[in-house]
PDB file of N, CA and C in Angstrom:
ATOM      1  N   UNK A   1      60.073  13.426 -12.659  1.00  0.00           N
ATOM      2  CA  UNK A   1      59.453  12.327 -11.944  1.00  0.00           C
ATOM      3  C   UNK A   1      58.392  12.844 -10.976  1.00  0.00           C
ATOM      4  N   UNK A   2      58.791  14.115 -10.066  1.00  0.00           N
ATOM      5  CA  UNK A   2      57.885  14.693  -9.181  1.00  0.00           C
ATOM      6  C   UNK A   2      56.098  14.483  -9.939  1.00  0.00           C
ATOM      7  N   UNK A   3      56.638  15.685 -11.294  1.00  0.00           N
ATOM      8  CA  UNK A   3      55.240  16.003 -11.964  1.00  0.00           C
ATOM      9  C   UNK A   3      54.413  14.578 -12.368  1.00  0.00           C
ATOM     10  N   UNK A   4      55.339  13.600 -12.795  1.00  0.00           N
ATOM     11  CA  UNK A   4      54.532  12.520 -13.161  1.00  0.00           C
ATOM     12  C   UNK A   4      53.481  12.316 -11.765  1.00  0.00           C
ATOM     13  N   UNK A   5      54.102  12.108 -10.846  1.00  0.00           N
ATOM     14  CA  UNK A   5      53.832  11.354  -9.781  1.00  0.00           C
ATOM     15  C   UNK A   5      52.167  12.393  -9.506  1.00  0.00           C
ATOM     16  N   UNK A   6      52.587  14.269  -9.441  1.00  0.00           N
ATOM     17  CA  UNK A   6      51.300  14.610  -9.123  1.00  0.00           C
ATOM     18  C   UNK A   6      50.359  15.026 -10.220  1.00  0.00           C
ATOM     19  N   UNK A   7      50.725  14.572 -10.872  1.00  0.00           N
ATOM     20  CA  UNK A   7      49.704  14.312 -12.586  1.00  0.00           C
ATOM     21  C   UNK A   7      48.663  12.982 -11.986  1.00  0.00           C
ATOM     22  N   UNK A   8      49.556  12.010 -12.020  1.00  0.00           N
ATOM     23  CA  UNK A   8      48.859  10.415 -11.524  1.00  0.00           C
ATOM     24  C   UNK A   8      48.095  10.707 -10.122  1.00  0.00           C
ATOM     25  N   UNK A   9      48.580  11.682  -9.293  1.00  0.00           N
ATOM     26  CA  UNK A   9      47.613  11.603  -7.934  1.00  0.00           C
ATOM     27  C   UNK A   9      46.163  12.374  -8.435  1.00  0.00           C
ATOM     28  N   UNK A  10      46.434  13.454  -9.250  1.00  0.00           N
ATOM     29  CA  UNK A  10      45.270  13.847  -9.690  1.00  0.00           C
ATOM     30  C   UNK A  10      44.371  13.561 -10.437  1.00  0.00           C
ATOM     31  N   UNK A  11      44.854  12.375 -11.094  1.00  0.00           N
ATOM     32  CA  UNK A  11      44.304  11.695 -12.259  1.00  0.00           C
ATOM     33  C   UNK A  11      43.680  10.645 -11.057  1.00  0.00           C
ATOM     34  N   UNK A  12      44.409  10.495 -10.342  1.00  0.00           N
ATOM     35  CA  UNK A  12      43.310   8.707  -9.451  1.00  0.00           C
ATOM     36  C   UNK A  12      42.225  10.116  -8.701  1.00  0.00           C
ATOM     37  N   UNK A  13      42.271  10.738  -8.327  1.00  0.00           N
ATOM     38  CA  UNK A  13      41.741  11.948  -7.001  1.00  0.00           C
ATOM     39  C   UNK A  13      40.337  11.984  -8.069  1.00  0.00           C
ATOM     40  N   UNK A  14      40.344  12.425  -8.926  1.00  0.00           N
ATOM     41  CA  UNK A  14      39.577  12.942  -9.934  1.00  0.00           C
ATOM     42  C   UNK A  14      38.828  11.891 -10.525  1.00  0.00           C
ATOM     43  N   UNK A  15      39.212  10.111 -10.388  1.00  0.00           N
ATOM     44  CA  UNK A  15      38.765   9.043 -10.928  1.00  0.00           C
ATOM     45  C   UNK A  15      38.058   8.668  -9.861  1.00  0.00           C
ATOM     46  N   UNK A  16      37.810   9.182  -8.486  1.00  0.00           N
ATOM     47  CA  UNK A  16      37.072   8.666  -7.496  1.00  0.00           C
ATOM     48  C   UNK A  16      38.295   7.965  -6.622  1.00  0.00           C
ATOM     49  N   UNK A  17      39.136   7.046  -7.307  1.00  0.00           N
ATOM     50  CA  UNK A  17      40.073   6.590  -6.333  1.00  0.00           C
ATOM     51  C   UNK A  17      40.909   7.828  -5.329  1.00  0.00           C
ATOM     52  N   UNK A  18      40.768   7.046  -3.712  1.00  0.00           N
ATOM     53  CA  UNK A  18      41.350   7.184  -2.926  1.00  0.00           C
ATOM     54  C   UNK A  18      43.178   6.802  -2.883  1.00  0.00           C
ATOM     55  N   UNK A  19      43.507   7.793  -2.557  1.00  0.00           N
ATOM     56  CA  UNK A  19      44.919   7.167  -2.318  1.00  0.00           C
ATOM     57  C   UNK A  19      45.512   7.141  -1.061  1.00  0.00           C
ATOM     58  N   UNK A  20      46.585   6.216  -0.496  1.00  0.00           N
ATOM     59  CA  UNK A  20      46.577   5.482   0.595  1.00  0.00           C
ATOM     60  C   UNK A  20      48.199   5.020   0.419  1.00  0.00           C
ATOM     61  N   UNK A  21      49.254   5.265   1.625  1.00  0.00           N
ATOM     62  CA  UNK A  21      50.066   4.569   1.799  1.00  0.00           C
ATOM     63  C   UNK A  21      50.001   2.796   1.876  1.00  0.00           C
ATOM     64  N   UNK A  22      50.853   1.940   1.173  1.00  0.00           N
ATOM     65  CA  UNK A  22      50.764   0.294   2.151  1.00  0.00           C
ATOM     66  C   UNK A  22      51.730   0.008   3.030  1.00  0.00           C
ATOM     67  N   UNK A  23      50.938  -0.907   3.486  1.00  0.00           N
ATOM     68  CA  UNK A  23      51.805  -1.327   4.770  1.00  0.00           C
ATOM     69  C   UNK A  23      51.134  -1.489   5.825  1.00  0.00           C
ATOM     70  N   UNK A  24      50.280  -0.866   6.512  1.00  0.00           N
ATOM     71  CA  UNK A  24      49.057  -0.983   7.839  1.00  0.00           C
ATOM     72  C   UNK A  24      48.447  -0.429   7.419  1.00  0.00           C
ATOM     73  N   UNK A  25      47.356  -0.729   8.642  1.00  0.00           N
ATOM     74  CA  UNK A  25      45.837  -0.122   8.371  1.00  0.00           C
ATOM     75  C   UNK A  25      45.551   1.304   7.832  1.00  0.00           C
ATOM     76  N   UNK A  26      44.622   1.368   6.764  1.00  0.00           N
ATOM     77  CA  UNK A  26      44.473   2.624   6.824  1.00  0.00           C
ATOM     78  C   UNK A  26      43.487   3.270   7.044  1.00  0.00           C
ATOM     79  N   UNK A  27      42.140   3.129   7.214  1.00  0.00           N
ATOM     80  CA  UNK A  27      41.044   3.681   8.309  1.00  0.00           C
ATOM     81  C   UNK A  27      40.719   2.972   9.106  1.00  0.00           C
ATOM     82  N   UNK A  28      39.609   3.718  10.060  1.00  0.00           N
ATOM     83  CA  UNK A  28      38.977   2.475  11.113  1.00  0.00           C
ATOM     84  C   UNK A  28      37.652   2.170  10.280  1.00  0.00           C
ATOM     85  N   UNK A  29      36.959   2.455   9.254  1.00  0.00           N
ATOM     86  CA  UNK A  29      35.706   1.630   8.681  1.00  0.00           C
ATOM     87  C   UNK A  29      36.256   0.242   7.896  1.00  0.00           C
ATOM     88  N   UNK A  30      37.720   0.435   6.915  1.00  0.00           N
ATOM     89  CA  UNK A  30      37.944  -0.610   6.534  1.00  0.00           C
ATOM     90  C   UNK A  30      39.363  -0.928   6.729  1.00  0.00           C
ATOM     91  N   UNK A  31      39.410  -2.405   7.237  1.00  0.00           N
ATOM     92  CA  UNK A  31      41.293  -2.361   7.677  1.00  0.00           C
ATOM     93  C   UNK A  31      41.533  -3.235   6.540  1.00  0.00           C
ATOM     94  N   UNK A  32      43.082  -2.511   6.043  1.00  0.00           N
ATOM     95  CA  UNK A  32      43.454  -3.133   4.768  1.00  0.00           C
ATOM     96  C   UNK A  32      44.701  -3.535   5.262  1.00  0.00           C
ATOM     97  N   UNK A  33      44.966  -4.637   5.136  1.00  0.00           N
ATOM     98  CA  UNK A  33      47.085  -4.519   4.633  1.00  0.00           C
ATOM     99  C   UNK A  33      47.695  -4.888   4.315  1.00  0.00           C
ATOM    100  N   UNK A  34      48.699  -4.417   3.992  1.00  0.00           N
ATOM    101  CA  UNK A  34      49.519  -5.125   2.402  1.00  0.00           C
ATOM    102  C   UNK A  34      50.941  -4.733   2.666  1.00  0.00           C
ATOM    103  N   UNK A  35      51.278  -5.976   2.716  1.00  0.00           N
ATOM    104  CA  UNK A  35      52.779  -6.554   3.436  1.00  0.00           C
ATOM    105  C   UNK A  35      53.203  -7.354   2.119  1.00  0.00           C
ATOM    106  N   UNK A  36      54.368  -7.728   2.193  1.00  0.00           N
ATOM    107  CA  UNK A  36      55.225  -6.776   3.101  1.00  0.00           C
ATOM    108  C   UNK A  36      55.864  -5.405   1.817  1.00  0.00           C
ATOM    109  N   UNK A  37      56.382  -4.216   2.164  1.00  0.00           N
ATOM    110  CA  UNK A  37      56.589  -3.158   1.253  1.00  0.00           C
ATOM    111  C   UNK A  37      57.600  -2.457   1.761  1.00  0.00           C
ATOM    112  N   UNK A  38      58.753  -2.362   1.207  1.00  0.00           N
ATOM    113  CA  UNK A  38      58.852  -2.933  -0.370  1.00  0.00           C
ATOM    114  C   UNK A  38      58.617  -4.587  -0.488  1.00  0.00           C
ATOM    115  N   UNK A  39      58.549  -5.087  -1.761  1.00  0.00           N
ATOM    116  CA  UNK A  39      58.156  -6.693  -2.452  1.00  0.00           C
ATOM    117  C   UNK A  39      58.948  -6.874  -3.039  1.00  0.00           C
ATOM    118  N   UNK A  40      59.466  -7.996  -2.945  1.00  0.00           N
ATOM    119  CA  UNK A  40      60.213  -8.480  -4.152  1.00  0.00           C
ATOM    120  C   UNK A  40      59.798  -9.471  -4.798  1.00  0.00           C
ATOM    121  N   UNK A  41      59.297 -11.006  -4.218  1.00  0.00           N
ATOM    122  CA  UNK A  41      58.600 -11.666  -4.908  1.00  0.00           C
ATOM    123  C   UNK A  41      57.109 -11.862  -5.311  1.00  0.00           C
ATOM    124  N   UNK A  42      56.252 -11.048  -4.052  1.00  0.00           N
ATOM    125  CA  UNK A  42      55.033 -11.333  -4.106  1.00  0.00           C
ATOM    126  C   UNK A  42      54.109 -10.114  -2.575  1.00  0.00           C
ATOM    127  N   UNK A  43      52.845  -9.488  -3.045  1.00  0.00           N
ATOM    128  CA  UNK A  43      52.203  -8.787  -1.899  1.00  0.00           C
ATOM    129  C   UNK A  43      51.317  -9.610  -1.380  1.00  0.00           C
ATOM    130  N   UNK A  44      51.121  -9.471   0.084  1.00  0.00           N
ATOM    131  CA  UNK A  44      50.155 -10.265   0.496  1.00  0.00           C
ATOM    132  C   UNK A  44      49.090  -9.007   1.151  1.00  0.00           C
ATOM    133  N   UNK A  45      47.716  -9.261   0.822  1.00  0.00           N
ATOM    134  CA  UNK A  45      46.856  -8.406   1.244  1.00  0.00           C
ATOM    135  C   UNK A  45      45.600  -9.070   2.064  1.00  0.00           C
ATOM    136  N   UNK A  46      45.390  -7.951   3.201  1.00  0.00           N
ATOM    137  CA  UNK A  46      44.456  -8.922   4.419  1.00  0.00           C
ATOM    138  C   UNK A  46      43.410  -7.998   4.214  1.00  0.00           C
ATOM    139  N   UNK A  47      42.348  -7.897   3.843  1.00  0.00           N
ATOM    140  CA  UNK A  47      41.028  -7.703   4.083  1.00  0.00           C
ATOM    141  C   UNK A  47      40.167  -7.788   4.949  1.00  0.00           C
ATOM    142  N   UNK A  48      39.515  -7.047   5.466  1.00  0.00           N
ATOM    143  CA  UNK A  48      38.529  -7.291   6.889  1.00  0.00           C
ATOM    144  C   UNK A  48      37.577  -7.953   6.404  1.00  0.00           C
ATOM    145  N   UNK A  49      36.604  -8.340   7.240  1.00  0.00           N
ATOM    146  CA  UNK A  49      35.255  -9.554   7.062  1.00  0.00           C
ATOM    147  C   UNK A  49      34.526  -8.834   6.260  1.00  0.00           C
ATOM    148  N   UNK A  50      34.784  -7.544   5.975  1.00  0.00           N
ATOM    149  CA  UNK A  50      33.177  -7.150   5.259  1.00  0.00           C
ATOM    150  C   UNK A  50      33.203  -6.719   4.068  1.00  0.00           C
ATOM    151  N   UNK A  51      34.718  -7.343   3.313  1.00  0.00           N
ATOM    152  CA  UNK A  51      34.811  -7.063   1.977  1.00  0.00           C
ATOM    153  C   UNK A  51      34.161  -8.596   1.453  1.00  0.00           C
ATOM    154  N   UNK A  52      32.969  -8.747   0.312  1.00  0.00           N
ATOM    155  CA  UNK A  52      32.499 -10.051   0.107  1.00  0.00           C
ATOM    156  C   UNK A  52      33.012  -9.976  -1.551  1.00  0.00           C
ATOM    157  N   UNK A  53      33.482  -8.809  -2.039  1.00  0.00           N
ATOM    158  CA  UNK A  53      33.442  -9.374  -3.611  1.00  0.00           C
ATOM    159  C   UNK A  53      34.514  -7.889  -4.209  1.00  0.00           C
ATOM    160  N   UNK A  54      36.094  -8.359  -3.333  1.00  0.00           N
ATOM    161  CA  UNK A  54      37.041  -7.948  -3.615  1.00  0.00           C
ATOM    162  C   UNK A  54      37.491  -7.938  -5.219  1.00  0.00           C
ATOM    163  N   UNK A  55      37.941  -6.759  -5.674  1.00  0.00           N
ATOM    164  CA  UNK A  55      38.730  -6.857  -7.510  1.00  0.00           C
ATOM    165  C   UNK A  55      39.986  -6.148  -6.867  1.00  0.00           C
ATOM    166  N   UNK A  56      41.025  -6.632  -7.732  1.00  0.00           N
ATOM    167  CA  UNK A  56      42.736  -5.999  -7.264  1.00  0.00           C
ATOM    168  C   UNK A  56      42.712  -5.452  -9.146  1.00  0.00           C
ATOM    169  N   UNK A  57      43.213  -4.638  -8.990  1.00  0.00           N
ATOM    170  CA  UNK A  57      43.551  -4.188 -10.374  1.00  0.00           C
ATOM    171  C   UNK A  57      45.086  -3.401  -9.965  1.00  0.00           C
ATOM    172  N   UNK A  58      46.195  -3.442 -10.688  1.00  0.00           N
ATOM    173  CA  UNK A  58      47.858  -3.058 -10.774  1.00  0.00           C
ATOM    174  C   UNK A  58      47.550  -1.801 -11.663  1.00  0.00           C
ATOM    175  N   UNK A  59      48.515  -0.763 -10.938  1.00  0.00           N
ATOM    176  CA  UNK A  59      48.714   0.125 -12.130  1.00  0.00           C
ATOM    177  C   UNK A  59      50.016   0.454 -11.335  1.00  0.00           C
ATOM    178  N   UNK A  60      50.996   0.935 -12.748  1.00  0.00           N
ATOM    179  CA  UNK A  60      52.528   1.389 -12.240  1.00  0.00           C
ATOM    180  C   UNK A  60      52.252   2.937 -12.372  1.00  0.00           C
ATOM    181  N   UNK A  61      53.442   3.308 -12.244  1.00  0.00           N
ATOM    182  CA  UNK A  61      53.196   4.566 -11.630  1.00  0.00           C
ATOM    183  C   UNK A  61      52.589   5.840 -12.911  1.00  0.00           C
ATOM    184  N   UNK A  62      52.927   5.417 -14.028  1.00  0.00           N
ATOM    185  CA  UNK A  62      53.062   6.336 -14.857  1.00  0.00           C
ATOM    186  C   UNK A  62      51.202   5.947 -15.452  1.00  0.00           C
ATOM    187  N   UNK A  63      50.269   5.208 -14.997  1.00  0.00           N
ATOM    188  CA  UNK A  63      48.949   4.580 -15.007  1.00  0.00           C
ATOM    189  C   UNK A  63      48.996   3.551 -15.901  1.00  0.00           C
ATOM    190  N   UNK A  64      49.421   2.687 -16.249  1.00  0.00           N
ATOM    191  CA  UNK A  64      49.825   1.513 -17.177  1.00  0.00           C
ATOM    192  C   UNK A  64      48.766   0.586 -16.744  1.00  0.00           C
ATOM    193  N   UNK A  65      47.960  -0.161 -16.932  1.00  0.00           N
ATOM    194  CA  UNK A  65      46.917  -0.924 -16.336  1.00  0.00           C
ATOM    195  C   UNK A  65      47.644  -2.987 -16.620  1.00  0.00           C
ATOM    196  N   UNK A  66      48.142  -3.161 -15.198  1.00  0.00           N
ATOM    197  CA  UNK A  66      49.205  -4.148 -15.623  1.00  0.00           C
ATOM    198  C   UNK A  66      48.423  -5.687 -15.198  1.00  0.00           C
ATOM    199  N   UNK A  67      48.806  -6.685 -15.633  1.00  0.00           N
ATOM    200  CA  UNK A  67      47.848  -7.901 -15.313  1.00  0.00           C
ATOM    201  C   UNK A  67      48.060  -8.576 -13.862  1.00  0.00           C
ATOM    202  N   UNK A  68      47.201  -8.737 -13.288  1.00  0.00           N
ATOM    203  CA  UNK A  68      47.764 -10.080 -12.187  1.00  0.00           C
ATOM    204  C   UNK A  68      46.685 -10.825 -11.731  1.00  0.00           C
ATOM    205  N   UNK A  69      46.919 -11.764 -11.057  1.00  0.00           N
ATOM    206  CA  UNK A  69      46.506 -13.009 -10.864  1.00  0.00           C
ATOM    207  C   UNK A  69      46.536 -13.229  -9.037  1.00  0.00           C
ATOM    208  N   UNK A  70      45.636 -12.319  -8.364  1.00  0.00           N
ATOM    209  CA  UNK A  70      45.716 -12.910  -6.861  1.00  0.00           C
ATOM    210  C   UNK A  70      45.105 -14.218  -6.598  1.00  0.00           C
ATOM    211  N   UNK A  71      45.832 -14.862  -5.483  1.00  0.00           N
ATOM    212  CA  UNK A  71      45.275 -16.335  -5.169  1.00  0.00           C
ATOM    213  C   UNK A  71      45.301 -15.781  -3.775  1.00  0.00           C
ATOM    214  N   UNK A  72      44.057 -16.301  -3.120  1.00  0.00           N
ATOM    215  CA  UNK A  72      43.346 -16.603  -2.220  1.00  0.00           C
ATOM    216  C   UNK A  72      43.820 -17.660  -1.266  1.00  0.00           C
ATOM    217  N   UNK A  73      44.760 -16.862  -0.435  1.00  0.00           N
ATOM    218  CA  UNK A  73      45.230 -17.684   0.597  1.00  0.00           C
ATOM    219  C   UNK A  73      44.638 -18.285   1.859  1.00  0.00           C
ATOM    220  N   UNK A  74      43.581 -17.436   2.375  1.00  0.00           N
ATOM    221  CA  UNK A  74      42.967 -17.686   3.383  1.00  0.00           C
ATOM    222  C   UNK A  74      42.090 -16.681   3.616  1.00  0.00           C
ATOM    223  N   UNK A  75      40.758 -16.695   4.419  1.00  0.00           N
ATOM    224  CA  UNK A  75      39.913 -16.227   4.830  1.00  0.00           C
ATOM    225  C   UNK A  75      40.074 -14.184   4.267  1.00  0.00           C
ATOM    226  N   UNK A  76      40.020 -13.550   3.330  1.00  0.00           N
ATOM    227  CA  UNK A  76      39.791 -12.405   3.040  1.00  0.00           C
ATOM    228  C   UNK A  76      41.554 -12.280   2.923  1.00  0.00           C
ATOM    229  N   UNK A  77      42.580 -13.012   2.822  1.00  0.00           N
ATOM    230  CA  UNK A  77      43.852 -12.925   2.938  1.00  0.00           C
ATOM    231  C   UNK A  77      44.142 -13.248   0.799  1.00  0.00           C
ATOM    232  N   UNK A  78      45.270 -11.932   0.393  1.00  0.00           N
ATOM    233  CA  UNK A  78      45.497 -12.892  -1.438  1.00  0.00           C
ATOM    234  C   UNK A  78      46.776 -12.592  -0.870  1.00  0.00           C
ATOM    235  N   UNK A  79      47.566 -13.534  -2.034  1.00  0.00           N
ATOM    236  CA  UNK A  79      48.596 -13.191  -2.390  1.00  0.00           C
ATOM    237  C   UNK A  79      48.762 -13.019  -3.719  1.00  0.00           C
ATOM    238  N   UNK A  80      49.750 -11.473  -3.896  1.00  0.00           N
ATOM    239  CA  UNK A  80      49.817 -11.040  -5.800  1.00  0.00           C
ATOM    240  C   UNK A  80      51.147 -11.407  -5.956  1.00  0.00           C
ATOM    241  N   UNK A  81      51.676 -12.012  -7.015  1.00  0.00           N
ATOM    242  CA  UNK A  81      53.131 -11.899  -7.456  1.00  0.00           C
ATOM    243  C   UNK A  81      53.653 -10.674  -8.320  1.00  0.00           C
ATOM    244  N   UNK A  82      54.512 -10.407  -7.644  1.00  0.00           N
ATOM    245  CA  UNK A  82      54.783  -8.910  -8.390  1.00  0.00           C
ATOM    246  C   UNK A  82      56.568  -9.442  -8.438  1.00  0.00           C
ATOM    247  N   UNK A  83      57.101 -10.586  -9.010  1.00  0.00           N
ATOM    248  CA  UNK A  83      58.254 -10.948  -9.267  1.00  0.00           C
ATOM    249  C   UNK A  83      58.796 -10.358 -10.465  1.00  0.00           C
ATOM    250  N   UNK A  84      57.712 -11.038 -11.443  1.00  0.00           N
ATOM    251  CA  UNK A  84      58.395 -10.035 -12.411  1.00  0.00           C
ATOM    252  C   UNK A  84      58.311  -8.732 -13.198  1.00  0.00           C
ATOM    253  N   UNK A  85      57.704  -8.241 -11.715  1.00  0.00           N
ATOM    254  CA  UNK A  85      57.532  -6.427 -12.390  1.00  0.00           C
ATOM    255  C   UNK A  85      59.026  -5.923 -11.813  1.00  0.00           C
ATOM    256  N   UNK A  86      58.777  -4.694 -13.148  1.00  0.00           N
ATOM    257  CA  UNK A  86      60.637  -4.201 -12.769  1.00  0.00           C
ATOM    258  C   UNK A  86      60.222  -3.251 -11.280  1.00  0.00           C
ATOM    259  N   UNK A  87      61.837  -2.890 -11.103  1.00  0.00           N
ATOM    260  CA  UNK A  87      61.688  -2.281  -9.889  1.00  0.00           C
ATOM    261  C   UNK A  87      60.911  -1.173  -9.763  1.00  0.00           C
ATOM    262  N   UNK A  88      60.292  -0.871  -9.025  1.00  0.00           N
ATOM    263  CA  UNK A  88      59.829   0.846  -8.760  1.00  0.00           C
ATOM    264  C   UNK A  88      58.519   0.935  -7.894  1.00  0.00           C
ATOM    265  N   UNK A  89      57.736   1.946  -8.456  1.00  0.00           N
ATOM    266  CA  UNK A  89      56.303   1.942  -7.430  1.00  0.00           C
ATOM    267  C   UNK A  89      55.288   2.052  -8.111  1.00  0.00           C
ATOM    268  N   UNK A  90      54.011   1.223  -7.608  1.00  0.00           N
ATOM    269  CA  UNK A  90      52.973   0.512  -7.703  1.00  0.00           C
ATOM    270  C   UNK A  90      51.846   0.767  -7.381  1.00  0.00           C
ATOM    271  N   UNK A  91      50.901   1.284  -7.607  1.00  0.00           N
ATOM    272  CA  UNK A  91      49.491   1.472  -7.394  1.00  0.00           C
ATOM    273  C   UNK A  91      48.608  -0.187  -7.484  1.00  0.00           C
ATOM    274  N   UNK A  92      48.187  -0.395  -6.395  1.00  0.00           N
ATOM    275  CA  UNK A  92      47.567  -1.657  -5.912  1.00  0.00           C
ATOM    276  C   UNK A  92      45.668  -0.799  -5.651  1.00  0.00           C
ATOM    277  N   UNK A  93      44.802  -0.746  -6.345  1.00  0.00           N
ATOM    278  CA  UNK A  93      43.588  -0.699  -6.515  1.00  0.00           C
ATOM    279  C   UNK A  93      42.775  -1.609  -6.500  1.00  0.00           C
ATOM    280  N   UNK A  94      42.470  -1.725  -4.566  1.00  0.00           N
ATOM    281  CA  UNK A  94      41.196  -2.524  -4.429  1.00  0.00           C
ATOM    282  C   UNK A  94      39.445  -1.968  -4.113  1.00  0.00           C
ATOM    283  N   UNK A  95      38.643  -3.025  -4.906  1.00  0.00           N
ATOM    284  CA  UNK A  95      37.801  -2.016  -5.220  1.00  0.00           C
ATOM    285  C   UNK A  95      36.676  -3.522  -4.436  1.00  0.00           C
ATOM    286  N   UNK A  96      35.440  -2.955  -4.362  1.00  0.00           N
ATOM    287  CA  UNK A  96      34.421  -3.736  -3.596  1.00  0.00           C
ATOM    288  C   UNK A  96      32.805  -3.301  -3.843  1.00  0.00           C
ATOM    289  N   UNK A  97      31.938  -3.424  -5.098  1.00  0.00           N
ATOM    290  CA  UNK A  97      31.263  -3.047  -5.291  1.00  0.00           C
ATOM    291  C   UNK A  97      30.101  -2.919  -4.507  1.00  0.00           C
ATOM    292  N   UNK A  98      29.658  -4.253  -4.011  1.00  0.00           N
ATOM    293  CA  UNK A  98      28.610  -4.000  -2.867  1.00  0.00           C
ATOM    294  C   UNK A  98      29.217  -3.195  -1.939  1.00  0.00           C
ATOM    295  N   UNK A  99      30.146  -2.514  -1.326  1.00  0.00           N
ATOM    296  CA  UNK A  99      30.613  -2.088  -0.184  1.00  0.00           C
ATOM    297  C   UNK A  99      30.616  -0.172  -0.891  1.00  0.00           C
ATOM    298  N   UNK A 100      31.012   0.019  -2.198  1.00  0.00           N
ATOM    299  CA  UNK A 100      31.055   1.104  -2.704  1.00  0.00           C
ATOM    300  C   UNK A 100      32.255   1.554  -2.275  1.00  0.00           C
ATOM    301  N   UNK A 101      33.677   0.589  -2.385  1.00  0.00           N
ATOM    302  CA  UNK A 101      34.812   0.820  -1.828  1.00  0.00           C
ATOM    303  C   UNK A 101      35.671   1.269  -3.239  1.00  0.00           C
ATOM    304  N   UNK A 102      36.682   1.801  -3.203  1.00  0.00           N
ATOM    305  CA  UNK A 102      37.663   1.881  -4.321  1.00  0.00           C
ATOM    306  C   UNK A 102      38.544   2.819  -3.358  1.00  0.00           C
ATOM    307  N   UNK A 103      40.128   1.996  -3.327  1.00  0.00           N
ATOM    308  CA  UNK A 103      41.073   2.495  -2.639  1.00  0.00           C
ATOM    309  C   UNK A 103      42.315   2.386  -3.567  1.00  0.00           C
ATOM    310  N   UNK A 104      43.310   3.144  -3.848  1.00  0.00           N
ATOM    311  CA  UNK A 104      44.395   2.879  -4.378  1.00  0.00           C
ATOM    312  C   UNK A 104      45.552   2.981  -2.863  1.00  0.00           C
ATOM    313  N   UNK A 105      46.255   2.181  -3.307  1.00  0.00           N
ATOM    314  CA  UNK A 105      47.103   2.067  -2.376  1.00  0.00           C
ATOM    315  C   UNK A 105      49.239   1.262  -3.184  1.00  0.00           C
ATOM    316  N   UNK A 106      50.309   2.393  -2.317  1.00  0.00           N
ATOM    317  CA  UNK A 106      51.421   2.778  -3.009  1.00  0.00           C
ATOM    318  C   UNK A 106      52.204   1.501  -2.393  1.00  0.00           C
ATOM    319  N   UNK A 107      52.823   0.642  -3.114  1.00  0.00           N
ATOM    320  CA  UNK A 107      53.882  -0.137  -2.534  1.00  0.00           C
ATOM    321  C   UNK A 107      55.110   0.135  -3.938  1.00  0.00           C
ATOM    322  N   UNK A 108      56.359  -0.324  -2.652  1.00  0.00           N
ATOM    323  CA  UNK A 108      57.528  -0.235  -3.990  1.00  0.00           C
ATOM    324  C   UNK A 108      57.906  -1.672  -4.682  1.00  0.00           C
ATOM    325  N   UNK A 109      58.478  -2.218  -5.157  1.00  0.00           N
ATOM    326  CA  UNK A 109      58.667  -3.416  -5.941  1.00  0.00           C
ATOM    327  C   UNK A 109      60.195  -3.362  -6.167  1.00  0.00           C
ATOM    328  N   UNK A 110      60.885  -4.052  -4.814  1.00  0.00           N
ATOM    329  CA  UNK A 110      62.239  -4.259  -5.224  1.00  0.00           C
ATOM    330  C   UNK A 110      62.911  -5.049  -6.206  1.00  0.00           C
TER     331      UNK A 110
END
């Protein structure tokens, strides 16, 4: 499991993606956060004002490229349902083209 895990960090490191604990902020240029973690029914992610043209893309741990559907709760705020993914951990990849952003970021999925 270790090797998977630093196979996949080198594989996002090497894809340009950043990787990033969730849960609070993680720099001061862009504040991200993604509550609550672990999930069981659903992540909610807050975006600062200066993301204008947010993409969420799922990948599980082993890089599986998985589907979802964020809805737009409020002002730079989604919510993802991650109900019926099985248990484990999650690569959450938000990306922002005008901004030249791409962050991966780890939540677990109870």
């Amino acid at each position: 499991m270790r090797n998977k895990l630093i196979i996949l960090t080198f594989a996002l490191v090497f894809s340009g993606v950043t990787l990033a604990q969730g849960g609070s902020d993680f720099s001061q240029e862009s504040k991200i956060s993604i509550y609550p973690n672990p999930a069981v029914e659903h992540i909610f992610v807050q975006l600062d004002s200066e993301f204008s043209n947010a993409e969420f893309e799922l990948n599980s741990m082993i890089g599986n490229k998985l589907q979802i559907k964020p809805e737009e709760v409020g002002l730079g705020k989604y919510k993802i349902p991650v109900k019926d993914l099985a248990t484990g951990y999650y690569f959450l990849i938000i990306k922002d083209e005008d901004r030249r952003f791409k962050k991966a970021y780890k939540f677990l999925k109870h």
